[in-house]
N, C-alpha and C. Protein backbone atom coordinates (compact mmCIF):
# COMPACT_ATOMS: atom_id res chain seq x y z
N UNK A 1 127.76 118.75 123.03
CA UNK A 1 128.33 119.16 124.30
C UNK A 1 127.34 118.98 125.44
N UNK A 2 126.07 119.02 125.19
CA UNK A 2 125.07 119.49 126.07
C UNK A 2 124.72 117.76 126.50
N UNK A 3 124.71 116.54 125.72
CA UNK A 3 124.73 115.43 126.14
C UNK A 3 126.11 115.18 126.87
N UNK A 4 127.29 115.50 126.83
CA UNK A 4 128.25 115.14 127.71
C UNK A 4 127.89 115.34 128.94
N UNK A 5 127.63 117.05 128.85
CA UNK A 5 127.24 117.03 131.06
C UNK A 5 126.12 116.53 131.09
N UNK A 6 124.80 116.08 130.02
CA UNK A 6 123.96 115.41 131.11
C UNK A 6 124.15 113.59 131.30
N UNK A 7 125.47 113.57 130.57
CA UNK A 7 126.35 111.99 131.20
C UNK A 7 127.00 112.64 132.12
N UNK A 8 127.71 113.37 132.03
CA UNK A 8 128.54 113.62 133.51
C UNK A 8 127.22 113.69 134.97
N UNK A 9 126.44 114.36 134.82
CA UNK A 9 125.45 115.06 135.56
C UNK A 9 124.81 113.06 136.42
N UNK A 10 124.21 112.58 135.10
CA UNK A 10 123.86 111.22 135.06
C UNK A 10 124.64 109.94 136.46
N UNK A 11 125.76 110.21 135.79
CA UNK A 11 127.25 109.48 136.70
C UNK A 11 126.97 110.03 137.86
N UNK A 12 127.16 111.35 138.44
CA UNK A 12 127.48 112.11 139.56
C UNK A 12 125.61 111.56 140.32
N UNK A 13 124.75 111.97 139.78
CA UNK A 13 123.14 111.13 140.34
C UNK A 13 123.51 110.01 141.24
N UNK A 14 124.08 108.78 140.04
CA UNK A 14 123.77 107.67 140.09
C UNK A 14 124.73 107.47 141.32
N UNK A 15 126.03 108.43 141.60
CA UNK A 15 127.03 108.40 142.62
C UNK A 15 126.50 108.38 144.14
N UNK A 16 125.22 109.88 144.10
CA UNK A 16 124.81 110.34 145.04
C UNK A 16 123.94 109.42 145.76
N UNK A 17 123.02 108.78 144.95
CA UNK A 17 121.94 107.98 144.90
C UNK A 17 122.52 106.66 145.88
N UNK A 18 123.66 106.26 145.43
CA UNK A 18 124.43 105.02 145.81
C UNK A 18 125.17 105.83 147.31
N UNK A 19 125.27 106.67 147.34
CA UNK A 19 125.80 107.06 148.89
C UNK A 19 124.88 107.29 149.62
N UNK A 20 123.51 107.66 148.92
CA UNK A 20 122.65 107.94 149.90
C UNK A 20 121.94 106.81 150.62
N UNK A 21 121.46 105.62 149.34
CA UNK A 21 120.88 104.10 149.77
C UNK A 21 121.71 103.29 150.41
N UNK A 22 123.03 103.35 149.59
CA UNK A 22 123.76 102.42 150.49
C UNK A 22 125.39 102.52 151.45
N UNK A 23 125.30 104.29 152.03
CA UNK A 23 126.17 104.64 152.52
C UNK A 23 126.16 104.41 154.19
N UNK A 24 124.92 103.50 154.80
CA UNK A 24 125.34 102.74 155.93
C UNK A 24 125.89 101.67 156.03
N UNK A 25 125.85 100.83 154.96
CA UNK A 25 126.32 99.40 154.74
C UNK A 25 128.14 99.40 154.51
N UNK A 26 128.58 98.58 155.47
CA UNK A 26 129.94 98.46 155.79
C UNK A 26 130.79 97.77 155.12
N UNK A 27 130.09 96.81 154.63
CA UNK A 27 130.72 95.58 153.79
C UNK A 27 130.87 96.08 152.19
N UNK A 28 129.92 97.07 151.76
CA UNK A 28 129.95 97.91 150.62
C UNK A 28 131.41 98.66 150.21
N UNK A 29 131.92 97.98 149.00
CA UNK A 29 133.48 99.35 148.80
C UNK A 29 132.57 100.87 148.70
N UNK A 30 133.05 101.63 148.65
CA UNK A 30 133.05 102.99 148.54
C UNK A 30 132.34 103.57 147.00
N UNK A 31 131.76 104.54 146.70
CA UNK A 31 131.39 104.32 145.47
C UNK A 31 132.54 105.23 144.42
N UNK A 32 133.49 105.78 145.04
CA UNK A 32 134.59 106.09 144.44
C UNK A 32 135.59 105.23 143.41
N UNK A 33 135.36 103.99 144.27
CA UNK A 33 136.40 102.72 143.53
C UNK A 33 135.26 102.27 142.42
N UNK A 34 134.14 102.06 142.45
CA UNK A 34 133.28 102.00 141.22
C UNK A 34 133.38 103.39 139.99
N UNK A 35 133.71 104.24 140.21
CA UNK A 35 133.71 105.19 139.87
C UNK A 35 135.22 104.97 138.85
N UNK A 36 136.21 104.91 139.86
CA UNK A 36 137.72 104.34 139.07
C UNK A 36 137.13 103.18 138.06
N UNK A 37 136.79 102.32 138.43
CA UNK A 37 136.84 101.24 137.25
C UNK A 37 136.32 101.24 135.98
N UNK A 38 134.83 102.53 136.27
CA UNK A 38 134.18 102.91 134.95
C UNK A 38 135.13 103.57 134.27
N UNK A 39 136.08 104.46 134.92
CA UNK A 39 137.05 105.51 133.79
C UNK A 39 138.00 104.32 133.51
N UNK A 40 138.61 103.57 134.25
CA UNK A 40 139.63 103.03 133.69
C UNK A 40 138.60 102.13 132.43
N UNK A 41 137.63 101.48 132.63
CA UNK A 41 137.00 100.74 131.11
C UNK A 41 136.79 101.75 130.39
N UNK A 42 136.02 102.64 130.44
CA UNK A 42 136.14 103.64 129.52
C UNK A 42 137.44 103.84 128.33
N UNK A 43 138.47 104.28 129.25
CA UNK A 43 139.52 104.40 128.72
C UNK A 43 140.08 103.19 128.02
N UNK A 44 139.92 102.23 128.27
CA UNK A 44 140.03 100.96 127.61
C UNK A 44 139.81 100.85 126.65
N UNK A 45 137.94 101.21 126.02
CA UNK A 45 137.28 100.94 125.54
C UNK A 45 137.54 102.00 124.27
N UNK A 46 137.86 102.88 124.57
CA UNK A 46 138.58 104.21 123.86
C UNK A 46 139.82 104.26 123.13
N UNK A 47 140.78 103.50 123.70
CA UNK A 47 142.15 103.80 123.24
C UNK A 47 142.30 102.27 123.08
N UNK A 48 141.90 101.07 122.77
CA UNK A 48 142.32 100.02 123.04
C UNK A 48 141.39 99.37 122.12
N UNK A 49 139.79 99.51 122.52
CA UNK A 49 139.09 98.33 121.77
C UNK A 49 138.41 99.07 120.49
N UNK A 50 138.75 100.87 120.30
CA UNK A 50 138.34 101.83 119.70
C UNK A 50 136.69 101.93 119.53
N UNK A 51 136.30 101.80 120.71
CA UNK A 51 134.82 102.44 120.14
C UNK A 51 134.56 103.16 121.17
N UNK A 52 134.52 104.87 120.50
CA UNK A 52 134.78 105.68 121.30
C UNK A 52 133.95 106.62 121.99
N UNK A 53 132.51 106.39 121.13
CA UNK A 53 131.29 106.74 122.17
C UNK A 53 131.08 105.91 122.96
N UNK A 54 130.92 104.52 123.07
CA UNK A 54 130.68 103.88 124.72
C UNK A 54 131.76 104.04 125.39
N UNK A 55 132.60 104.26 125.03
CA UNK A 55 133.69 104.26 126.16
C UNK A 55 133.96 106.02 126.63
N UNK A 56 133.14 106.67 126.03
CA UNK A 56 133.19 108.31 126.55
C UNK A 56 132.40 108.26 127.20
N UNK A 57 131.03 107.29 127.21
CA UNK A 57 130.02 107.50 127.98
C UNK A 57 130.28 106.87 129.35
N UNK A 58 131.25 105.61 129.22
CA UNK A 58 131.35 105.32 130.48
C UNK A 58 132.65 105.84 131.32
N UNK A 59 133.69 106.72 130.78
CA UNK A 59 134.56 107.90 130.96
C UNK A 59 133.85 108.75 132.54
N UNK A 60 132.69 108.94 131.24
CA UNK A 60 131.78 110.33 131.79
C UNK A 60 131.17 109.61 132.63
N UNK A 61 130.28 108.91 132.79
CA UNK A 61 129.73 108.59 133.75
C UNK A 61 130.34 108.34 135.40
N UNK A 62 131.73 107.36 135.11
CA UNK A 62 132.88 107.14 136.11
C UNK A 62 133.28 108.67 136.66
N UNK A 63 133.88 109.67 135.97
CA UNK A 63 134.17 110.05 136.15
C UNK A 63 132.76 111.15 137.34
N UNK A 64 131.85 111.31 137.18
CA UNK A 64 130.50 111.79 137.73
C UNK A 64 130.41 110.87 139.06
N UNK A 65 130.62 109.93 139.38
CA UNK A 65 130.67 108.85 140.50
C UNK A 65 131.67 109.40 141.35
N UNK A 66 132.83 108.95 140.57
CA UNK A 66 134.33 109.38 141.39
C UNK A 66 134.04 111.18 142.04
N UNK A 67 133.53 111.83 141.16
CA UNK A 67 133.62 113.08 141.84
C UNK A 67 132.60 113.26 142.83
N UNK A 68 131.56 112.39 143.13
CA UNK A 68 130.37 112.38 144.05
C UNK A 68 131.04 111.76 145.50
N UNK A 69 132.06 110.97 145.38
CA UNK A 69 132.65 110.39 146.51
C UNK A 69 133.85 111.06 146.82
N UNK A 70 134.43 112.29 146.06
CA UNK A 70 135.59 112.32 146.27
C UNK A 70 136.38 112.94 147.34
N UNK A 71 135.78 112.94 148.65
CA UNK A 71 135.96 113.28 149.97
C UNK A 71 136.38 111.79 150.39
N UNK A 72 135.70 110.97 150.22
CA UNK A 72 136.26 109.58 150.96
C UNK A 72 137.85 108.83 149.88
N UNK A 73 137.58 109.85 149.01
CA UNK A 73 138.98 109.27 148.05
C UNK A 73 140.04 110.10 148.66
N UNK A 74 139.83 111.31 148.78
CA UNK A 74 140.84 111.82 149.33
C UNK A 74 141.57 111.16 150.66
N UNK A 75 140.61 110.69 151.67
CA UNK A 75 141.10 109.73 152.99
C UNK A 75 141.17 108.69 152.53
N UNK A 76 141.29 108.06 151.41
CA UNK A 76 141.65 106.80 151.30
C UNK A 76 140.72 105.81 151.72
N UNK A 77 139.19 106.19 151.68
CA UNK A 77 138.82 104.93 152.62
C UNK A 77 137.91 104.01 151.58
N UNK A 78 137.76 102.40 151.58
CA UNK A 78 137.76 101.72 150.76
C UNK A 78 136.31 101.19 151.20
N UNK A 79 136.60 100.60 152.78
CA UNK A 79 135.48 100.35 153.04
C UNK A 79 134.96 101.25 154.55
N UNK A 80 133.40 100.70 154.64
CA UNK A 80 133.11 100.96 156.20
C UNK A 80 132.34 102.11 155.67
N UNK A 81 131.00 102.17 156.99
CA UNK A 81 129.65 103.35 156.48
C UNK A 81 130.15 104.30 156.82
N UNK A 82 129.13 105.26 156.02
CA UNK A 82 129.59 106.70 156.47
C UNK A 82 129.57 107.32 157.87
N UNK A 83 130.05 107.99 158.59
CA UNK A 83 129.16 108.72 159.79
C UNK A 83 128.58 109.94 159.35
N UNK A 84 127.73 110.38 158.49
CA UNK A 84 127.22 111.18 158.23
C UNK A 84 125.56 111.23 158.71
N UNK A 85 125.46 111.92 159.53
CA UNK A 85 123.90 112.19 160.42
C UNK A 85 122.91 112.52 159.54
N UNK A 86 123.10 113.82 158.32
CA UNK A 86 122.18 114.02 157.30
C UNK A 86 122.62 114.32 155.94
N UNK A 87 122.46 113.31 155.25
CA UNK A 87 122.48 113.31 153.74
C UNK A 87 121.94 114.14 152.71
N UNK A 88 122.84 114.54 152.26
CA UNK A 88 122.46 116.20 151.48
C UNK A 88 122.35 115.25 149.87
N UNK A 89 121.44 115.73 149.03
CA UNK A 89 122.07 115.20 147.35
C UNK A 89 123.12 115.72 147.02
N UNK A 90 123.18 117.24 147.16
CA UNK A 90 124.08 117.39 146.11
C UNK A 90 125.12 117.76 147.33
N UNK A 91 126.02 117.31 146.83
CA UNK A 91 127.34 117.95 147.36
C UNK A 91 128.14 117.00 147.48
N UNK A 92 129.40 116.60 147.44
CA UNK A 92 130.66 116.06 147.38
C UNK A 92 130.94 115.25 149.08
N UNK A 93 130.85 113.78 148.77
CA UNK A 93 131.30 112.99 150.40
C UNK A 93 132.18 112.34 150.09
């Protein structure tokens, strides 16, 4: 159990990390839609190609991304930088 959240924990980092380096850059999608594609392979990888620890890990990880962006998922926005003046780690954009 205790390796799941530190993949979830891992994902949500690697989310923050990516909003923080590259959340002025405009031409960049969002790191939310990276976030979707890891759960949807995950899930792939799980129910489809059956191997079900890499595909939990990349579940978990996606799913840790998606929830690091999930303020800009909620508005729908795909592309274009943030206007955010000061970048916090932890907390939800």
């Amino acid at each position: 159990m205790a390796d799941y959240l530190i993949t979830l924990l891992a994902g949500f980092t690697a989310g923050r990390l990516g909003h923080i380096i590259g959340g002025d850059v405009a031409w960049i999608p969002h790191h939310w839609i990276f976030g979707l594609i890891l759960i949807l392979m995950g899930l792939f990888f799980i129910y489809v190609k059956k191997i079900k620890y890499f595909g939990l890990v990349l579940l978990l990880v996606g799913i840790g991304v998606f929830i690091s962006d999930f303020k800009d998922f909620l508005a729908l926005k795909f592309f274009g930088a943030d206007d955010v003046s000061f970048r916090r780690f932890w907390g939800i954009d």
